[in-house]
C-alpha atoms as a PDB file:
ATOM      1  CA  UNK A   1     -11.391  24.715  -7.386  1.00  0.00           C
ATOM      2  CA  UNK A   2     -11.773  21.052  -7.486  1.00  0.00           C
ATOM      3  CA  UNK A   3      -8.503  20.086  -6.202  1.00  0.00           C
ATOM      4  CA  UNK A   4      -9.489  22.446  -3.509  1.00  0.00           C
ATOM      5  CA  UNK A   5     -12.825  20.955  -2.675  1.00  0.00           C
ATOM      6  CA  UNK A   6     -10.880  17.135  -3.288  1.00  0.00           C
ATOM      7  CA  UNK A   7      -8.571  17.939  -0.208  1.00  0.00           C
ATOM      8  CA  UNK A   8     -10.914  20.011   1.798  1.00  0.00           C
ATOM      9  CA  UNK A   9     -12.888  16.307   1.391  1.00  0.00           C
ATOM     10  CA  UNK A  10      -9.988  14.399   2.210  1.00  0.00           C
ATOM     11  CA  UNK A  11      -8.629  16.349   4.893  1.00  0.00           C
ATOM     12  CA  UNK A  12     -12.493  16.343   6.655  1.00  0.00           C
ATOM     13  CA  UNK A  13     -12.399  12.174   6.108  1.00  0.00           C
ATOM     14  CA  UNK A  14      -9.023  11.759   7.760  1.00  0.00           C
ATOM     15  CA  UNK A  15      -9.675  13.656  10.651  1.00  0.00           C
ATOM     16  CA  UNK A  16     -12.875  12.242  11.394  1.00  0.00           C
ATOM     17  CA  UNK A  17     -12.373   8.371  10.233  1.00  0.00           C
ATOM     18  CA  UNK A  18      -8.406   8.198  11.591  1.00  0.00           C
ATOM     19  CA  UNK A  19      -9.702   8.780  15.122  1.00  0.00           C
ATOM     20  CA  UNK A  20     -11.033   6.023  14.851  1.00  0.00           C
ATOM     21  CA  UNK A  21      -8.997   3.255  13.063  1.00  0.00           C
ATOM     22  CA  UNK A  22      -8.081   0.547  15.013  1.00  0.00           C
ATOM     23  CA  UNK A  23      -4.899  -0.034  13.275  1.00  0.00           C
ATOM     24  CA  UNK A  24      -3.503   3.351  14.728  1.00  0.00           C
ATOM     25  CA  UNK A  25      -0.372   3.258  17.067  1.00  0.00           C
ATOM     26  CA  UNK A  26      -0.808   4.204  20.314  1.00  0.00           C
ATOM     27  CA  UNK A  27       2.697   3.945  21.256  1.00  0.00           C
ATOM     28  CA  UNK A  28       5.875   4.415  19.492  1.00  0.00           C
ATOM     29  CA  UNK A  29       4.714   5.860  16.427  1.00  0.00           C
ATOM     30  CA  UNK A  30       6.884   5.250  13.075  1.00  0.00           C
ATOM     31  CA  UNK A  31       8.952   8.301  12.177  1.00  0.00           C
ATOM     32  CA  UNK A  32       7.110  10.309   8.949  1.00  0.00           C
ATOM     33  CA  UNK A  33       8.225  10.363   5.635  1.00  0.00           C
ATOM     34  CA  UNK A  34       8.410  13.272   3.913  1.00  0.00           C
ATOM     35  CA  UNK A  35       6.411  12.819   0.955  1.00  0.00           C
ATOM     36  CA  UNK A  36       4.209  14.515  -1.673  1.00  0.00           C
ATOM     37  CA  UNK A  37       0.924  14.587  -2.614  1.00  0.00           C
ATOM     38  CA  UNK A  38       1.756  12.275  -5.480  1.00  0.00           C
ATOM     39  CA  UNK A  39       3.084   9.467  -3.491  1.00  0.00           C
ATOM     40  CA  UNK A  40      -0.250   9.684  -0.984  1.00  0.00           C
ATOM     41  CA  UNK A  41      -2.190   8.827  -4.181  1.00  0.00           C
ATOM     42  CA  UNK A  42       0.100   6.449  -5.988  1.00  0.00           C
ATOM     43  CA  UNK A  43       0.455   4.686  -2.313  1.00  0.00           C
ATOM     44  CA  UNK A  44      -3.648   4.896  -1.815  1.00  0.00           C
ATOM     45  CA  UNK A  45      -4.353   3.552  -5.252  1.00  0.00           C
ATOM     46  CA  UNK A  46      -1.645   0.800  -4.508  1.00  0.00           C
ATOM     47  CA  UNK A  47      -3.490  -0.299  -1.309  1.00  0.00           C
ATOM     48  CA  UNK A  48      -6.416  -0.237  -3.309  1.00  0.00           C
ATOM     49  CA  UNK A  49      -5.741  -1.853  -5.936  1.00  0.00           C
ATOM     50  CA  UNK A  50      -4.131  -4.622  -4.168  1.00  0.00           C
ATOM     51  CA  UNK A  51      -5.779  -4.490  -0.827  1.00  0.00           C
ATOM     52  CA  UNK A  52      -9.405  -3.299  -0.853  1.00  0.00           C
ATOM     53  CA  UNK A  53     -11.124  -6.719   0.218  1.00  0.00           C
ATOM     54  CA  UNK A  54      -8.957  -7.018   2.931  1.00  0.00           C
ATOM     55  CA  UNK A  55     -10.302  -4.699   5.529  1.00  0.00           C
ATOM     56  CA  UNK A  56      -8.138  -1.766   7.112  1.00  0.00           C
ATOM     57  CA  UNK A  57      -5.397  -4.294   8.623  1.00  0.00           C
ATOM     58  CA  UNK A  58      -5.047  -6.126   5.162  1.00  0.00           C
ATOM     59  CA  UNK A  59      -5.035  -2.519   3.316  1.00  0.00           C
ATOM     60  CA  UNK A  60      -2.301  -0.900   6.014  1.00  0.00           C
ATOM     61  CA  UNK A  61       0.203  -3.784   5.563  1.00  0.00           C
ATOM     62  CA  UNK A  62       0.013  -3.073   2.090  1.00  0.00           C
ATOM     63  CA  UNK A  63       0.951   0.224   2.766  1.00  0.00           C
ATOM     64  CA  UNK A  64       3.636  -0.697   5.004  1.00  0.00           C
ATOM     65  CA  UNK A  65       5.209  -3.332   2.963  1.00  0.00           C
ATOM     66  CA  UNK A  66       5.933   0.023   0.530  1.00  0.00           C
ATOM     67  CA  UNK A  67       7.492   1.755   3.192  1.00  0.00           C
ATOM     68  CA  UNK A  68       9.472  -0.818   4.912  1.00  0.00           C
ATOM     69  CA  UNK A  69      11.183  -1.264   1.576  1.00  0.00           C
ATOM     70  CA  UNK A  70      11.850   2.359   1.205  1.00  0.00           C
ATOM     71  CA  UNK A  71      13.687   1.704   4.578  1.00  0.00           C
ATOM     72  CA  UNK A  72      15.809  -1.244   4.023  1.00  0.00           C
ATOM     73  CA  UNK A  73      17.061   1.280   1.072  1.00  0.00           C
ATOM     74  CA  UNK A  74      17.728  -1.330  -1.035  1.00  0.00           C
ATOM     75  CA  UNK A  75      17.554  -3.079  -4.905  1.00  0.00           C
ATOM     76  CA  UNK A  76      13.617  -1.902  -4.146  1.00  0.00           C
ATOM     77  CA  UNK A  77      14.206   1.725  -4.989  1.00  0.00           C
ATOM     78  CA  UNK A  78      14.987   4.700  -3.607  1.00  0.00           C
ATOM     79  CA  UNK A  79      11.575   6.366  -3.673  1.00  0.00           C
ATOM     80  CA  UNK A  80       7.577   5.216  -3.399  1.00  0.00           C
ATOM     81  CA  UNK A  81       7.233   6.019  -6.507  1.00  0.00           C
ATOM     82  CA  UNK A  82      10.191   3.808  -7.620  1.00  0.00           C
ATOM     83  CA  UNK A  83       9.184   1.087  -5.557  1.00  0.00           C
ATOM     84  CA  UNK A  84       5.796   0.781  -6.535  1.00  0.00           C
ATOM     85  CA  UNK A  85       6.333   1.180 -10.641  1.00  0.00           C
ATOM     86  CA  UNK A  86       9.692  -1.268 -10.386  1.00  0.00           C
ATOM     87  CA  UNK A  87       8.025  -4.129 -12.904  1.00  0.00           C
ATOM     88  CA  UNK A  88       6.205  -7.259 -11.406  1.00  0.00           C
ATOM     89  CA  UNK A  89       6.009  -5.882  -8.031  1.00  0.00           C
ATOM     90  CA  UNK A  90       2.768  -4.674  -7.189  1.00  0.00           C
ATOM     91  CA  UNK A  91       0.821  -6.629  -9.594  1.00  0.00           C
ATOM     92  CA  UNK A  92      -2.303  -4.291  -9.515  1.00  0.00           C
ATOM     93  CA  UNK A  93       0.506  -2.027 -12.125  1.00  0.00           C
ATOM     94  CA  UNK A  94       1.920  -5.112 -14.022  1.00  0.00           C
ATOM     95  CA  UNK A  95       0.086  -3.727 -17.380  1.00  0.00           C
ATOM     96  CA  UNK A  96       1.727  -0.304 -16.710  1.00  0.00           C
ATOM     97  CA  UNK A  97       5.144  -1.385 -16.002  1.00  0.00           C
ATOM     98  CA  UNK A  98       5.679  -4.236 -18.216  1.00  0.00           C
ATOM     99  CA  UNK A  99       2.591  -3.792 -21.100  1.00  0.00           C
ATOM    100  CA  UNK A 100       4.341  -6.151 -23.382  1.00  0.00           C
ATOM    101  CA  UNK A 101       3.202  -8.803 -20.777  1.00  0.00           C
ATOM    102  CA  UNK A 102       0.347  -7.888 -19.034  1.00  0.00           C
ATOM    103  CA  UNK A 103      -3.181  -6.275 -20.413  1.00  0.00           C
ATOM    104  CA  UNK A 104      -5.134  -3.583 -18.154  1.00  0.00           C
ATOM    105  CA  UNK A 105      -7.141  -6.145 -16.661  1.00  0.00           C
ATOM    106  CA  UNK A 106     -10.614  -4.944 -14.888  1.00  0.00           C
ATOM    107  CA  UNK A 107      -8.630  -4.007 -11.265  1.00  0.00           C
ATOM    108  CA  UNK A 108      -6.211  -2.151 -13.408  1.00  0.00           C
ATOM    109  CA  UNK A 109      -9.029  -0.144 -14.938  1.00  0.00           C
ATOM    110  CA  UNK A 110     -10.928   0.266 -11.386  1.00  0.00           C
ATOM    111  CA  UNK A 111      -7.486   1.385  -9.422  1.00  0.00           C
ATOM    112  CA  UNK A 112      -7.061   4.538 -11.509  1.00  0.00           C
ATOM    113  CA  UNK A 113     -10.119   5.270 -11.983  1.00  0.00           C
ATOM    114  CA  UNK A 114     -11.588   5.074  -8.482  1.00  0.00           C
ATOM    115  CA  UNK A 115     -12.508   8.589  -7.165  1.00  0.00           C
ATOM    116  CA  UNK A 116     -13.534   9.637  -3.884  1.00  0.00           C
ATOM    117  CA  UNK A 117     -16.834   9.041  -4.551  1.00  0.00           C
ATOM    118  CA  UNK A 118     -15.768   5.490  -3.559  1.00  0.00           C
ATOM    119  CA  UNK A 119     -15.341   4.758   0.419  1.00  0.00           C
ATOM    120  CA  UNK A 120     -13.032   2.253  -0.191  1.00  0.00           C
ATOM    121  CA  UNK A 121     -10.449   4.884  -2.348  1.00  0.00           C
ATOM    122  CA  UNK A 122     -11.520   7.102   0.540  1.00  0.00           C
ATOM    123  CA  UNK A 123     -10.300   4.779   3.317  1.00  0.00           C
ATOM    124  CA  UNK A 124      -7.185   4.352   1.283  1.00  0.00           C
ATOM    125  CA  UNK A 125      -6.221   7.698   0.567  1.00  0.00           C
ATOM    126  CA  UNK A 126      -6.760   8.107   4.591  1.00  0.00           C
ATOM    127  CA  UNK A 127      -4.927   4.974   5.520  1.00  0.00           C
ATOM    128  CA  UNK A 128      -1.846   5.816   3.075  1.00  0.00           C
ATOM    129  CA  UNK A 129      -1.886   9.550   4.544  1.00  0.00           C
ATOM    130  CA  UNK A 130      -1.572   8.012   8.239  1.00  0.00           C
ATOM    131  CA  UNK A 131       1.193   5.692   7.013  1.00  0.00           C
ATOM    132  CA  UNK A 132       3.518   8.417   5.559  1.00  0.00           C
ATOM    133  CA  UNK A 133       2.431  10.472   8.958  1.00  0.00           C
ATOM    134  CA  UNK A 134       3.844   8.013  11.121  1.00  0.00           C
ATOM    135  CA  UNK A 135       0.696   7.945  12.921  1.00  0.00           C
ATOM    136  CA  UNK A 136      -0.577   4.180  11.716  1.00  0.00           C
ATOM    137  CA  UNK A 137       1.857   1.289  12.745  1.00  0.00           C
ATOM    138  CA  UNK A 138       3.690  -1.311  11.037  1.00  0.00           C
ATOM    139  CA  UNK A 139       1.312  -4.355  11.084  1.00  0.00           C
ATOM    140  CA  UNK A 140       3.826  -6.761   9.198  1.00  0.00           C
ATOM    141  CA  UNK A 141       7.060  -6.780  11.138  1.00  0.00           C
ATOM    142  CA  UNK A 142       8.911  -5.553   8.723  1.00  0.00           C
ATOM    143  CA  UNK A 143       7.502  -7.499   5.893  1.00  0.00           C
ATOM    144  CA  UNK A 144       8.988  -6.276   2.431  1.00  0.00           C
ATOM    145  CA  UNK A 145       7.099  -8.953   0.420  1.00  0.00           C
ATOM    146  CA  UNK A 146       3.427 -10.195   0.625  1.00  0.00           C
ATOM    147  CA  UNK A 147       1.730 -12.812  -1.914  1.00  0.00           C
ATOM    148  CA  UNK A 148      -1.690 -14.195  -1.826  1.00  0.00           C
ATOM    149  CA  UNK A 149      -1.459 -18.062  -1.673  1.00  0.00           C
ATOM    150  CA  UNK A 150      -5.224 -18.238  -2.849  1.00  0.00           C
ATOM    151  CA  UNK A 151      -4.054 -16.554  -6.376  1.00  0.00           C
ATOM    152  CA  UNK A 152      -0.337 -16.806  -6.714  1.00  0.00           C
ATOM    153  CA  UNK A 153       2.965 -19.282  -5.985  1.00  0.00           C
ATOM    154  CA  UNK A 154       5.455 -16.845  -6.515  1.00  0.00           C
ATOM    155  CA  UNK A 155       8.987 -18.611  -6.587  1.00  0.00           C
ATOM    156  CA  UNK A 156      10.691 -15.562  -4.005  1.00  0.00           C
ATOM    157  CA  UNK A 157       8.526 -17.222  -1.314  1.00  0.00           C
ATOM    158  CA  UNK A 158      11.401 -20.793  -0.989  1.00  0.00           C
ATOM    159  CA  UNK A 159      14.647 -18.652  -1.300  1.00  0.00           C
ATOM    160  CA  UNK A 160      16.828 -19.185   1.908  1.00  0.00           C
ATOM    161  CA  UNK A 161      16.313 -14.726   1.985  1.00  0.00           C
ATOM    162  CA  UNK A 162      12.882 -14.710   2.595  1.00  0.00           C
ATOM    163  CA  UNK A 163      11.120 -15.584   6.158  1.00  0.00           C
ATOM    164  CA  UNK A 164       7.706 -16.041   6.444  1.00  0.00           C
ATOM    165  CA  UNK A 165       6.376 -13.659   9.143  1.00  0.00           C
ATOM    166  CA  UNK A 166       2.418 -13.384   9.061  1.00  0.00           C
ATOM    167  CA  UNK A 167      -1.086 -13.982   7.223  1.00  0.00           C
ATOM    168  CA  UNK A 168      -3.207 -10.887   7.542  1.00  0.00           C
ATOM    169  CA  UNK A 169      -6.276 -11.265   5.313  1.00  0.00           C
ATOM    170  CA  UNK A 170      -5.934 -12.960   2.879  1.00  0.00           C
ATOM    171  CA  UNK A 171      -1.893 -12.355   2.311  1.00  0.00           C
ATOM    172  CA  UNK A 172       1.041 -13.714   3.659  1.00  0.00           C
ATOM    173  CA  UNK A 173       4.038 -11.360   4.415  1.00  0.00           C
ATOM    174  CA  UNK A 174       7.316 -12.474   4.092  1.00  0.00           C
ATOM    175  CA  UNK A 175      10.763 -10.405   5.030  1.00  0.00           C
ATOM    176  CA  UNK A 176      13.843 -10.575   2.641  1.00  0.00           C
ATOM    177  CA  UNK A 177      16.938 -10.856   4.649  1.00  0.00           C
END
């Protein structure tokens, strides 16, 4: 019954906040992705976890960075799931897939717990739904990578692969050739 009433919830917010996101495409939408129910959440929790400060264009490229590596099909993995849990690659799940390195810091411990009690899970589950529907664009141009210079220097960023396409918020998106 509560997994009833949880997407009864979600299915009301969608349809009433998506109407109105700016970031929706109103040409050329992407293609969807068949999915499941589990890679809406893992994908949601990912753009919260690693996006929720950065408004709904800093929380879709997120999202989109996940799926544009799913499409280049490769070293990334061959599902969301896979992409998301490879090690050291979303670093809001460091302390899940690499514990000997990384302890469940206090993001960690918010991300998996956050419930839809919280708008900002909420806007996620909604933005991460419209993602895998096609129906919200790519906002990165491709980007596979994305860093935040304010916290991190990650090495990747100098190889001759990587181009530097865009800041949005406070990220910048890179795409590995």
């Amino acid at each position: 019954l509560l997994k009833v009433k949880l997407v009864l919830l979600i299915l009301v917010c969608l349809t009433s906040c998506l109407n109105n996101m700016d970031i929706l495409i109103k040409e050329k939408p992407r293609a969807p992705i068949d999915y499941t129910e589990d890679d809406v959440e893992l994908l949601a929790r990912t753009i919260y976890g690693e996006a929720r400060d950065q408004g709904e264009d800093g929380m879709a490229a997120v999202g989109n960075v996940v799926i544009n590596r799913l499409n280049k099909k490769s070293w990334y993995g061959d599902s969301i799931q896979e992409i998301i849990k490879l090690p050291e690659q979303f670093s809001v799940f460091n302390a899940e897939t690499k514990p000997e390195a990384y302890s469940k810091d206090p993001n960690y411990i918010a991300t998996m717990n956050a419930t839809i009690d919280d708008p900002y899970f909420v806007q996620s589950m909604e933005i991460a739904r419209g993602i895998l529907d096609g129906r919200i664009k790519d906002n990165t141009d491709g980007a596979t990578h994305y860093f935040n210079p304010d916290k991190a220097d990650p090495p990747w960023k100098n190889s001759p692969k990587m181009t530097s396409l865009k800041k949005i918020g406070n990220h910048s998106f890179y795409l590995e050739q």
